[in-house]
C-alpha atoms as a PDB file:
ATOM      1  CA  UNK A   1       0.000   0.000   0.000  1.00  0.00           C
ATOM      2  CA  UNK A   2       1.553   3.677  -1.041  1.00  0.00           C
ATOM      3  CA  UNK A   3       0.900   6.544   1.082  1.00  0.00           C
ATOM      4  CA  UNK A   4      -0.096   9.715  -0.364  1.00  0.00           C
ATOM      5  CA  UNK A   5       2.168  12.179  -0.914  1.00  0.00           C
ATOM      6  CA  UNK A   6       0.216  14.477   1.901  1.00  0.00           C
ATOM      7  CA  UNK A   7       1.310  11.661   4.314  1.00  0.00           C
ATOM      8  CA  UNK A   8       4.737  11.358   3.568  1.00  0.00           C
ATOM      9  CA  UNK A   9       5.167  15.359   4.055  1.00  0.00           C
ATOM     10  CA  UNK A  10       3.345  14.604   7.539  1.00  0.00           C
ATOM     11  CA  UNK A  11       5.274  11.679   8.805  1.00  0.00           C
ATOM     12  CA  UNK A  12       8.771  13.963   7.772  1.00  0.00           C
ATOM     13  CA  UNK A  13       7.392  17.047   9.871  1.00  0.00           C
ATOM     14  CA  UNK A  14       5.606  15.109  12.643  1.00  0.00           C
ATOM     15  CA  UNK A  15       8.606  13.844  14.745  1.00  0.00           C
ATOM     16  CA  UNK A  16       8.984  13.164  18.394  1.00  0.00           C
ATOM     17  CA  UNK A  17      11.752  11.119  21.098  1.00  0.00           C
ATOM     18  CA  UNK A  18      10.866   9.494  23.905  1.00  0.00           C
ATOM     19  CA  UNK A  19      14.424   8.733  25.899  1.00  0.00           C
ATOM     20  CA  UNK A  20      14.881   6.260  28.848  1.00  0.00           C
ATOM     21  CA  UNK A  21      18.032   5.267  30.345  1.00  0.00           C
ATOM     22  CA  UNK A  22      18.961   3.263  33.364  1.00  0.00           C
ATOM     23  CA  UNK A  23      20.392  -0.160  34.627  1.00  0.00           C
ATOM     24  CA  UNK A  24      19.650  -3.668  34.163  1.00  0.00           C
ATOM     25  CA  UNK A  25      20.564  -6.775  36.463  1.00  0.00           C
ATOM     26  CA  UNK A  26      21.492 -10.128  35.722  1.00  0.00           C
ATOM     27  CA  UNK A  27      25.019 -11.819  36.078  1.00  0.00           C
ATOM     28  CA  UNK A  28      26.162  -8.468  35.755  1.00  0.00           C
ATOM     29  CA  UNK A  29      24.984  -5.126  36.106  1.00  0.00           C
ATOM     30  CA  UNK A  30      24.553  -3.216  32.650  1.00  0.00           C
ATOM     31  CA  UNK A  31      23.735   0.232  31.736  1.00  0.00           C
ATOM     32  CA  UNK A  32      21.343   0.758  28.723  1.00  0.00           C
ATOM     33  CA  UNK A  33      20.264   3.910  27.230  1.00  0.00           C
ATOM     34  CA  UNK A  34      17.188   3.970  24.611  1.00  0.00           C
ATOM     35  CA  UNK A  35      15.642   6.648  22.377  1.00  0.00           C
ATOM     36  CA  UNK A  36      12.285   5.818  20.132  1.00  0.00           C
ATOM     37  CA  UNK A  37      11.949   7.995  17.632  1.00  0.00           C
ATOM     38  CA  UNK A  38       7.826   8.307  16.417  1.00  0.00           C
ATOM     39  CA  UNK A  39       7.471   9.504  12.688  1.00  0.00           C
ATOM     40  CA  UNK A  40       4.027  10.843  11.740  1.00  0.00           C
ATOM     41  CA  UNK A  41       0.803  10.742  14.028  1.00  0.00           C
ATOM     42  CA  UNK A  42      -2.039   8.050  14.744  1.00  0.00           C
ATOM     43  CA  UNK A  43      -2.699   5.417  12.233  1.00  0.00           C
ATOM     44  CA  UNK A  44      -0.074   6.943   9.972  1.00  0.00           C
ATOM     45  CA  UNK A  45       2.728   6.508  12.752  1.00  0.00           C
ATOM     46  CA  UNK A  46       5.830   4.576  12.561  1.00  0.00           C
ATOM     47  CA  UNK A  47       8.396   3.930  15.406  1.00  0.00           C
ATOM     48  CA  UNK A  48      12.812   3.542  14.974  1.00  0.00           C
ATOM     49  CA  UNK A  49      14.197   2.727  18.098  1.00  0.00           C
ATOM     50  CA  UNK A  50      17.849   2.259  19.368  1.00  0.00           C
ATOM     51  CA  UNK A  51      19.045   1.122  22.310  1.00  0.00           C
ATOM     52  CA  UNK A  52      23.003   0.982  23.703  1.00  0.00           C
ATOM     53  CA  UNK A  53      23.762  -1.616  26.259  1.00  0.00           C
ATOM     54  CA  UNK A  54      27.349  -1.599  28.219  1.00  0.00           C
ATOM     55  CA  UNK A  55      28.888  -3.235  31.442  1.00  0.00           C
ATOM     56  CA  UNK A  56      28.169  -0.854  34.454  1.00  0.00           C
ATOM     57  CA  UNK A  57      31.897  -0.516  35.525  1.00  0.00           C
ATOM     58  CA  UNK A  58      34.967   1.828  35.230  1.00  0.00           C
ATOM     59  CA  UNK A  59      36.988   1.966  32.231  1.00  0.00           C
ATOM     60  CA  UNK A  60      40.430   2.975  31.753  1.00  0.00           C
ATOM     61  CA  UNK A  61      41.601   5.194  29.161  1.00  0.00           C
ATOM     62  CA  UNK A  62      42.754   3.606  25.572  1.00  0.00           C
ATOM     63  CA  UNK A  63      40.215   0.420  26.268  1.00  0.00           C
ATOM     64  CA  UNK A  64      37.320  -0.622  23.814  1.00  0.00           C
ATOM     65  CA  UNK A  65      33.654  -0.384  25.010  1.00  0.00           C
ATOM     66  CA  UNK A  66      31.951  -3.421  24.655  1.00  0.00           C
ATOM     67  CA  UNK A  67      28.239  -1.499  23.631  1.00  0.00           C
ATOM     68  CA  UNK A  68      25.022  -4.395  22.401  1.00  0.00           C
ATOM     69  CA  UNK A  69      23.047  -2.598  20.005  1.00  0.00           C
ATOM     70  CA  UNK A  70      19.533  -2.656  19.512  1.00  0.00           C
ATOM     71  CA  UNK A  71      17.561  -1.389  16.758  1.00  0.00           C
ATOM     72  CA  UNK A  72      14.136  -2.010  16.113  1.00  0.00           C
ATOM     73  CA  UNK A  73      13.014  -0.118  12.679  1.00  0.00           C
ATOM     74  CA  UNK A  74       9.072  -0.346  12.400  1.00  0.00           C
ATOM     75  CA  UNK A  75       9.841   1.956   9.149  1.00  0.00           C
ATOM     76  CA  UNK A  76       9.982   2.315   5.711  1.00  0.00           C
ATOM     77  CA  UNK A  77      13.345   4.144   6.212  1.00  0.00           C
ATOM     78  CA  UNK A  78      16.843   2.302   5.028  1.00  0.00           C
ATOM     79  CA  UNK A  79      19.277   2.372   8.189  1.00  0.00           C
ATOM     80  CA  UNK A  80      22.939   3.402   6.859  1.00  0.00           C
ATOM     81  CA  UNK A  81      25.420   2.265   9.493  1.00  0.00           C
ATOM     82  CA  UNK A  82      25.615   2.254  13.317  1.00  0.00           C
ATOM     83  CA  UNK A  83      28.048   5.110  14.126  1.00  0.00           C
ATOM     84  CA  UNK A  84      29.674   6.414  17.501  1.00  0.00           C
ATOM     85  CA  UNK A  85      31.565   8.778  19.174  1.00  0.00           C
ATOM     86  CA  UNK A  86      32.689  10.061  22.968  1.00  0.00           C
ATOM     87  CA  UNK A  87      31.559  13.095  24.192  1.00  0.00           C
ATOM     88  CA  UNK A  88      32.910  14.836  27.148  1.00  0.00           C
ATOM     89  CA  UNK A  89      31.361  17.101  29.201  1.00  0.00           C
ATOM     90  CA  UNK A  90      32.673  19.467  31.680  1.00  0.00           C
ATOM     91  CA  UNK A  91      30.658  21.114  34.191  1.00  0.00           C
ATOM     92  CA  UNK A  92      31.883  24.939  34.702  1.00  0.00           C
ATOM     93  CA  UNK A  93      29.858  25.822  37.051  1.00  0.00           C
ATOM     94  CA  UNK A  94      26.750  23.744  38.995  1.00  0.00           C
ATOM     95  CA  UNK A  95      24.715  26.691  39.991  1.00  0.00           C
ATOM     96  CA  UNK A  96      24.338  28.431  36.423  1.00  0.00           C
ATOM     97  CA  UNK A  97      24.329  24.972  35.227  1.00  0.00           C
ATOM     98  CA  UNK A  98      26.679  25.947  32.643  1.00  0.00           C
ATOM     99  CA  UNK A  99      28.990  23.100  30.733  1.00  0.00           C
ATOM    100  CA  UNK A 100      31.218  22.501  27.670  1.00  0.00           C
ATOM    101  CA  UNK A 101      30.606  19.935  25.104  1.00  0.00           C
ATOM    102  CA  UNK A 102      33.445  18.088  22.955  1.00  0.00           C
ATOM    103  CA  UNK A 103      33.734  15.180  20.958  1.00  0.00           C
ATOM    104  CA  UNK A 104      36.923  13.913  22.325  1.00  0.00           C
ATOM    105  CA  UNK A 105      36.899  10.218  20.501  1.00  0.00           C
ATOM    106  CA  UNK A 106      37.138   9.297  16.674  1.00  0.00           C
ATOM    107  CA  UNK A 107      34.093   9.002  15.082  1.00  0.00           C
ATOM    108  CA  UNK A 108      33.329   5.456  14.641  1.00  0.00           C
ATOM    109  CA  UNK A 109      31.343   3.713  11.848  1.00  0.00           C
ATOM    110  CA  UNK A 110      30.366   0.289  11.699  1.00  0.00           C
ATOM    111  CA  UNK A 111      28.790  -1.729   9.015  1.00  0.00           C
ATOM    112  CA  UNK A 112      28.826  -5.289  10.695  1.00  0.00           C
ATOM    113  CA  UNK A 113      29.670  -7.259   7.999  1.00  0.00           C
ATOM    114  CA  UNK A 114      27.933  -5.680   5.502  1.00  0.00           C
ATOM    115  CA  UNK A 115      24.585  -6.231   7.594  1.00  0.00           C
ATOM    116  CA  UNK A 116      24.496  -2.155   6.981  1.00  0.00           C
ATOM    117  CA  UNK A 117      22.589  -0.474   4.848  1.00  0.00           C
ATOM    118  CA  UNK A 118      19.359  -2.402   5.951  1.00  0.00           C
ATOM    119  CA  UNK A 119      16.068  -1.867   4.351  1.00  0.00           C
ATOM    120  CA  UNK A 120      12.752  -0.590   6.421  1.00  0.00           C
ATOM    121  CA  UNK A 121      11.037  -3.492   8.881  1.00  0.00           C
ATOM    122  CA  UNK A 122      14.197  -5.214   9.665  1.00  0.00           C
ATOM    123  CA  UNK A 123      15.228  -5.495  13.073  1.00  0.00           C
ATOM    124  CA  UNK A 124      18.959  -5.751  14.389  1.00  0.00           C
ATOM    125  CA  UNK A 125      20.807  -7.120  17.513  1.00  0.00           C
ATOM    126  CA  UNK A 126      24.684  -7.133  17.768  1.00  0.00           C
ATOM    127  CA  UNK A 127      27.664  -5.846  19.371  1.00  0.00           C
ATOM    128  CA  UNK A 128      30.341  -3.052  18.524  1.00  0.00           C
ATOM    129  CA  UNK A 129      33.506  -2.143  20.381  1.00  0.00           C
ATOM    130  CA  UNK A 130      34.261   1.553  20.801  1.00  0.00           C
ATOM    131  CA  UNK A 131      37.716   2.302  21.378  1.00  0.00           C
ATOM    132  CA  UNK A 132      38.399   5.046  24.563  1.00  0.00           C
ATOM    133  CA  UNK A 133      41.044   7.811  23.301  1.00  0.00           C
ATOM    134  CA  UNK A 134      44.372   7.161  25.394  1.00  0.00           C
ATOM    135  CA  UNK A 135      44.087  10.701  26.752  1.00  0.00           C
ATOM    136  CA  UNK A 136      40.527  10.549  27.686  1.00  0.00           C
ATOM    137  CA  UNK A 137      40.141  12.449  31.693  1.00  0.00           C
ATOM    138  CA  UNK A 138      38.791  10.686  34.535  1.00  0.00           C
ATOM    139  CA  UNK A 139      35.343  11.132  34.999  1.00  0.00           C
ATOM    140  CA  UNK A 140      34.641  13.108  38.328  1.00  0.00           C
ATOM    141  CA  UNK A 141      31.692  15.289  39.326  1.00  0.00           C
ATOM    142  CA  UNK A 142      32.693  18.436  36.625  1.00  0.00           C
ATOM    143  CA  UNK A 143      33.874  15.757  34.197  1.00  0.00           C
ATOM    144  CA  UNK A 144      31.314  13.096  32.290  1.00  0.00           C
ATOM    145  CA  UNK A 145      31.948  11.029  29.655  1.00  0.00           C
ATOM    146  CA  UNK A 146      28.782  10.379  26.923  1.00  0.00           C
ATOM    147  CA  UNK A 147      29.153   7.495  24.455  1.00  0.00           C
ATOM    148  CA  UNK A 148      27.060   8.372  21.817  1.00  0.00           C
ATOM    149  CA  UNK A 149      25.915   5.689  19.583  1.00  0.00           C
ATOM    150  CA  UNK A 150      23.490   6.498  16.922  1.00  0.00           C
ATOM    151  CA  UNK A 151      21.811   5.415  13.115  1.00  0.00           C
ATOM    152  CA  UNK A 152      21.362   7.754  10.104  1.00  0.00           C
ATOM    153  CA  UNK A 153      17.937   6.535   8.495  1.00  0.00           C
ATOM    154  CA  UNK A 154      16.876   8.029   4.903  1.00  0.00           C
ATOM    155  CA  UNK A 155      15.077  10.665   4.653  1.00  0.00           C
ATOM    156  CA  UNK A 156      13.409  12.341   1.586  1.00  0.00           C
ATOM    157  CA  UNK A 157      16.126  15.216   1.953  1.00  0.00           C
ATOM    158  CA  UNK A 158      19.088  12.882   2.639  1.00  0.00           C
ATOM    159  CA  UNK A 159      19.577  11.401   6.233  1.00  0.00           C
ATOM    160  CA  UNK A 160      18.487  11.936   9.264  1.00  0.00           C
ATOM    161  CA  UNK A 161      19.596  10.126  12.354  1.00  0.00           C
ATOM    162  CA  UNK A 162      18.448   9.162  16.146  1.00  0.00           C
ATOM    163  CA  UNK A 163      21.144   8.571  18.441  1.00  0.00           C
ATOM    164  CA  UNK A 164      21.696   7.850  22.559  1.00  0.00           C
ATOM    165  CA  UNK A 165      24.232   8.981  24.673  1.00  0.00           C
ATOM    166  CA  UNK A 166      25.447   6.210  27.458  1.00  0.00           C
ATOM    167  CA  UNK A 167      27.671   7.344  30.671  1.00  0.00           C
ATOM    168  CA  UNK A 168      31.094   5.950  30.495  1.00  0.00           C
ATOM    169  CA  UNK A 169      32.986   5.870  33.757  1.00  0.00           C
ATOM    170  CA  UNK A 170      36.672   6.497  32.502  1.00  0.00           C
ATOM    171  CA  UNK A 171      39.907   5.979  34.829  1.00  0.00           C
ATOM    172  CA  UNK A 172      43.579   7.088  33.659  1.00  0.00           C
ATOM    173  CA  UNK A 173      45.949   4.913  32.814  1.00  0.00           C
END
C-alpha cells in the first residue's frame, strides 16, 4: 500500500523522542540507554528505536567499550550504518548549570559485515567495540563522559539520524 504524498510530508514534519536510560541486572549489572523515535501521528505513525547496552563498571583510558546494540526499525526508512563517538562534558559551574561539550573520541562507523545499509522493517541485535582515546580524563563530578551511539535513516532530503548517549565511567591509565 503507497501513502499519499500528503502523508509522507506529515510523517517527515511530525517527529517526536521518547528517551529512557537506566540499569539492568542479571550476572552483571549493565547500563542501557534507549531513544524511540515516532514519525508521523495516529494510524499513519511509525516507530525507529535504538538502544546501547554496556557493562556498568569503570573503564580505563585507551580500552574498547563493549556497547550491544539494539535497533528495532518499524519503518519504511533504510538504516545506513551504526556510528559512535565520545563526548565529554565538563561542568563549569553547577549553579548556572553551565557546561562545555566536545567530541573527544574518533568518530566510529560500523557496518557489521555488511549487515548495513538495511532496508525498512528489519530489526537488528549485535555488538560493537568503541575504542576510549588514550588521553581521555577521569570522569569526576565536573567531568562526564557520553558514548554516543546512533543510526542515520533516509530521509526524503538525505539522512536523518536518532542517536543515545550512554555514561562511560573512565579511569587514567
Amino acid at each position: 500500500m503507497s501513502s499519499s504524498p500528503q502523508t509522507t510530508q506529515e510523517e517527515n514534519e511530525k517527529e517526536s523522542d521518547i528517551r529512557e536510560e537506566g540499569l539492568v541486572g542479571g550476572n552483571k549489572q549493565q547500563r542501557f540507554s534507549m531513544c524511540t523515535r515516532t514519525f508521523g501521528f495516529g494510524p499513519f505513525s511509525s516507530k525507529l528505536s535504538i538502544k546501547a547496552i554496556i557493562d556498568d563498571r569503570t573503564y580505563k583510558a585507551g580500552e574498547k567499550v563493549e556497547v550491544r546494540v539494539e535497533i528495532v526499525n518499524d519503518t519504511k526508512r533504510k538504516l545506513k550504518m551504526i556510528e559512535a563517538h565520545l563526548e565529554t562534558i565538563k561542568i563549569v559551574d553547577h549553579l548556572l548549570k553551565k557546561k562545555t561539550v566536545e567530541k573527544s573520541g574518533t568518530d566510529q562507523e560500523y557496518y557489521q559485515g555488511a549487515r548495513f545499509p538495511l532496508e525498512g522493517r528489519l530489526n537488528y541485535e549485535g555488538t560493537v567495540n568503541y575504542p576510549l582515546p588514550e588521553h581521555a580524563l577521569p570522569s569526576e563530578d565536573k567531568i562526564i563522559h557520553h558514548l554516543v551511539v546512533g543510526v542515520p535513516y533516509a530521509t526524503t532530503l538525505g539522512w536523518g539520524k536518532v542517536s543515545v548517549p550512554i555514561t562511560v565511567h573512565v579511569e587514567s591509565n
